[in-house]
C-alpha atoms as a PDB file:
ATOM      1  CA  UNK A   1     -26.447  37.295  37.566  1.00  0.00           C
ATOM      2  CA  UNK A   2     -26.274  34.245  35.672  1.00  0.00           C
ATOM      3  CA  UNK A   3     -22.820  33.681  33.508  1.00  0.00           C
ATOM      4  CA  UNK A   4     -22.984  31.172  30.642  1.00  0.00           C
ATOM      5  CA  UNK A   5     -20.461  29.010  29.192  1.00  0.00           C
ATOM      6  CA  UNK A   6     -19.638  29.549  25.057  1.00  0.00           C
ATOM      7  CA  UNK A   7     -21.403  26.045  24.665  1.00  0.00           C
ATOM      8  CA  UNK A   8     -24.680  27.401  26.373  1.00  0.00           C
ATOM      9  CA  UNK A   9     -24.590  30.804  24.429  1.00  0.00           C
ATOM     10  CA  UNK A  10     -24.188  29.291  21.255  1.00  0.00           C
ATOM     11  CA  UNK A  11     -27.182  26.675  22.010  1.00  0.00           C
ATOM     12  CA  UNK A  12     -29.314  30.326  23.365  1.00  0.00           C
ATOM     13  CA  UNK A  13     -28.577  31.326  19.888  1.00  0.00           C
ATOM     14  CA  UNK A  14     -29.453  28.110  17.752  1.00  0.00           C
ATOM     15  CA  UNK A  15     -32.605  28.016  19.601  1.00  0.00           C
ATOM     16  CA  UNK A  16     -33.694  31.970  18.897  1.00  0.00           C
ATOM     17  CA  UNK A  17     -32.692  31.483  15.212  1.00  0.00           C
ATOM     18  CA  UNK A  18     -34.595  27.737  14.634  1.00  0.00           C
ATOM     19  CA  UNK A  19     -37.449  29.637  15.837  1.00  0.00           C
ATOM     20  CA  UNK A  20     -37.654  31.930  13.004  1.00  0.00           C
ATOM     21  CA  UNK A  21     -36.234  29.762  10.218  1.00  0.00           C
ATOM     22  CA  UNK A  22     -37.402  26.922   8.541  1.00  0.00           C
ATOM     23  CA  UNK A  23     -36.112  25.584   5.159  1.00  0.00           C
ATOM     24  CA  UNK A  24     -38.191  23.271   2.224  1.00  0.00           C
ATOM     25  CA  UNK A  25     -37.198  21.137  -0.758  1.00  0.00           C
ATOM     26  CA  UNK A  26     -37.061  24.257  -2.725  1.00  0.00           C
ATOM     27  CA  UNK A  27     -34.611  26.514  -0.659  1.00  0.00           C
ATOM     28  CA  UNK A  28     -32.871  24.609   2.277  1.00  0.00           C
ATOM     29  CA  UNK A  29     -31.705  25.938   5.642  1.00  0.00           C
ATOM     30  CA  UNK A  30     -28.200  26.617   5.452  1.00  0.00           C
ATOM     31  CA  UNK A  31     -26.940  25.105   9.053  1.00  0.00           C
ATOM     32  CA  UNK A  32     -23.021  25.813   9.284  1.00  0.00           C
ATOM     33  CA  UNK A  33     -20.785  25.257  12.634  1.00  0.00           C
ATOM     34  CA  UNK A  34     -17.064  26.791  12.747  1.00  0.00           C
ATOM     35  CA  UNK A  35     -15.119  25.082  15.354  1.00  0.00           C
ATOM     36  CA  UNK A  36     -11.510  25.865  15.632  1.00  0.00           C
ATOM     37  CA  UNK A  37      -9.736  23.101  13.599  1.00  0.00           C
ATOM     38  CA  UNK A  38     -12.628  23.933  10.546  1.00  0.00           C
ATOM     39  CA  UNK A  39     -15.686  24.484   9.281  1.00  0.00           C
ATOM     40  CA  UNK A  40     -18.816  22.033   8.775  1.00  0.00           C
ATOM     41  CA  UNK A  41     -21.768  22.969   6.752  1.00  0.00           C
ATOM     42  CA  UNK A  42     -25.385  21.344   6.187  1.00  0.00           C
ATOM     43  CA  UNK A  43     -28.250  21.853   3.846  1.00  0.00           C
ATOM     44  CA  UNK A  44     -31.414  20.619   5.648  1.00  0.00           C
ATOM     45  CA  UNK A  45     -34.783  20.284   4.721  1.00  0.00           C
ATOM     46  CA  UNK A  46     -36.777  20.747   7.823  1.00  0.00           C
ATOM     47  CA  UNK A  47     -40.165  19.223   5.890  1.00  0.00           C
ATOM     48  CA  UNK A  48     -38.756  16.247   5.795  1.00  0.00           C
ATOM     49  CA  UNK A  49     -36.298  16.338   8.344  1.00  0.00           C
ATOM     50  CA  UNK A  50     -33.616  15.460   5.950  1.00  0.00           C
ATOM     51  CA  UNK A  51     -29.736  16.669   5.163  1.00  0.00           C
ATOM     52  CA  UNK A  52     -29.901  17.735   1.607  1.00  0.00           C
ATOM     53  CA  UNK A  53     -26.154  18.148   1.410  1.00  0.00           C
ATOM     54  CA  UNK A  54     -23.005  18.887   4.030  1.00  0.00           C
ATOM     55  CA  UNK A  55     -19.413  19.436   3.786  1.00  0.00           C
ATOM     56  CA  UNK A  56     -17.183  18.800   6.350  1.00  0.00           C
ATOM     57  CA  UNK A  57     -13.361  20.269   6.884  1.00  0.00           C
ATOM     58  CA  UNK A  58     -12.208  17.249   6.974  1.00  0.00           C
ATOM     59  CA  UNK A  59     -12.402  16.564   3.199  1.00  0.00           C
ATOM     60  CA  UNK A  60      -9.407  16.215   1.140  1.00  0.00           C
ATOM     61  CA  UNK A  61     -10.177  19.338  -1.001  1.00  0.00           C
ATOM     62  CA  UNK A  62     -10.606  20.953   2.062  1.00  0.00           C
ATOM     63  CA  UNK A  63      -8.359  19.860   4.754  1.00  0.00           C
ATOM     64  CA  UNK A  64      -4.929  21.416   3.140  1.00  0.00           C
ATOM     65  CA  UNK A  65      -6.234  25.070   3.223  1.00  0.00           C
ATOM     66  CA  UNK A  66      -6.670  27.801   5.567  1.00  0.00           C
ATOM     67  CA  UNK A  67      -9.389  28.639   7.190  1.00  0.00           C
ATOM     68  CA  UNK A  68     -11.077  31.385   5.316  1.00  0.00           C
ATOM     69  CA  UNK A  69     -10.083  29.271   1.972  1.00  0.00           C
ATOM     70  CA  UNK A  70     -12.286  26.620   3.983  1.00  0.00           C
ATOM     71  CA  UNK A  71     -14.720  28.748   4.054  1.00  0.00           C
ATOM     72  CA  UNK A  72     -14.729  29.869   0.663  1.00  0.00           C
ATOM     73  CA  UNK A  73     -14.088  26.362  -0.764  1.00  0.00           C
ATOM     74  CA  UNK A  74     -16.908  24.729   1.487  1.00  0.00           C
ATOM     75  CA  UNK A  75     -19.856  27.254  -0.079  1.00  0.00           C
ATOM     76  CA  UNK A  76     -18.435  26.422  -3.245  1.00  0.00           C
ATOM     77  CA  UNK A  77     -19.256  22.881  -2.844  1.00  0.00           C
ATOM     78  CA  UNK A  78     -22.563  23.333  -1.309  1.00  0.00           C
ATOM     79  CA  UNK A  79     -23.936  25.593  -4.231  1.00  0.00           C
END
């Protein structure tokens, strides 16, 4: 029985998901990794193999609030 680490779940999990999804110019993939100090979110056109847009946690509109407000804020700013 093989045990994984969180690191090597959450790769097993990318993976599955990147199989199935693919964004364009016209609707982006919505990439978005929660860590435990914040939140960091990507728009990526996988055409291109470009970042449309990302927010990070560490922004000043960002960095003051907790982390569901984070959340919140953070798809605020994408859209």
């Amino acid at each position: 029985m093989t045990v994984l680490t969180n690191r090597q779940r959450r790769l097993r999990r990318r993976r599955r998901v990147r199989a199935r999804v693919t964004g364009s110019a016209e609707r982006p993939r919505l990439s978005v990794y929660r860590s435990n100090r914040g939140v960091f979110a990507q728009l990526i056109d996988d055409g291109s193999g470009r970042t449309v847009a990302a927010v990070n946690w560490v922004e000043a509109d960002l960095r003051k609030l907790t982390a569901s407000e984070q959340a919140k804020r953070a798809g605020e700013l994408l859209a």
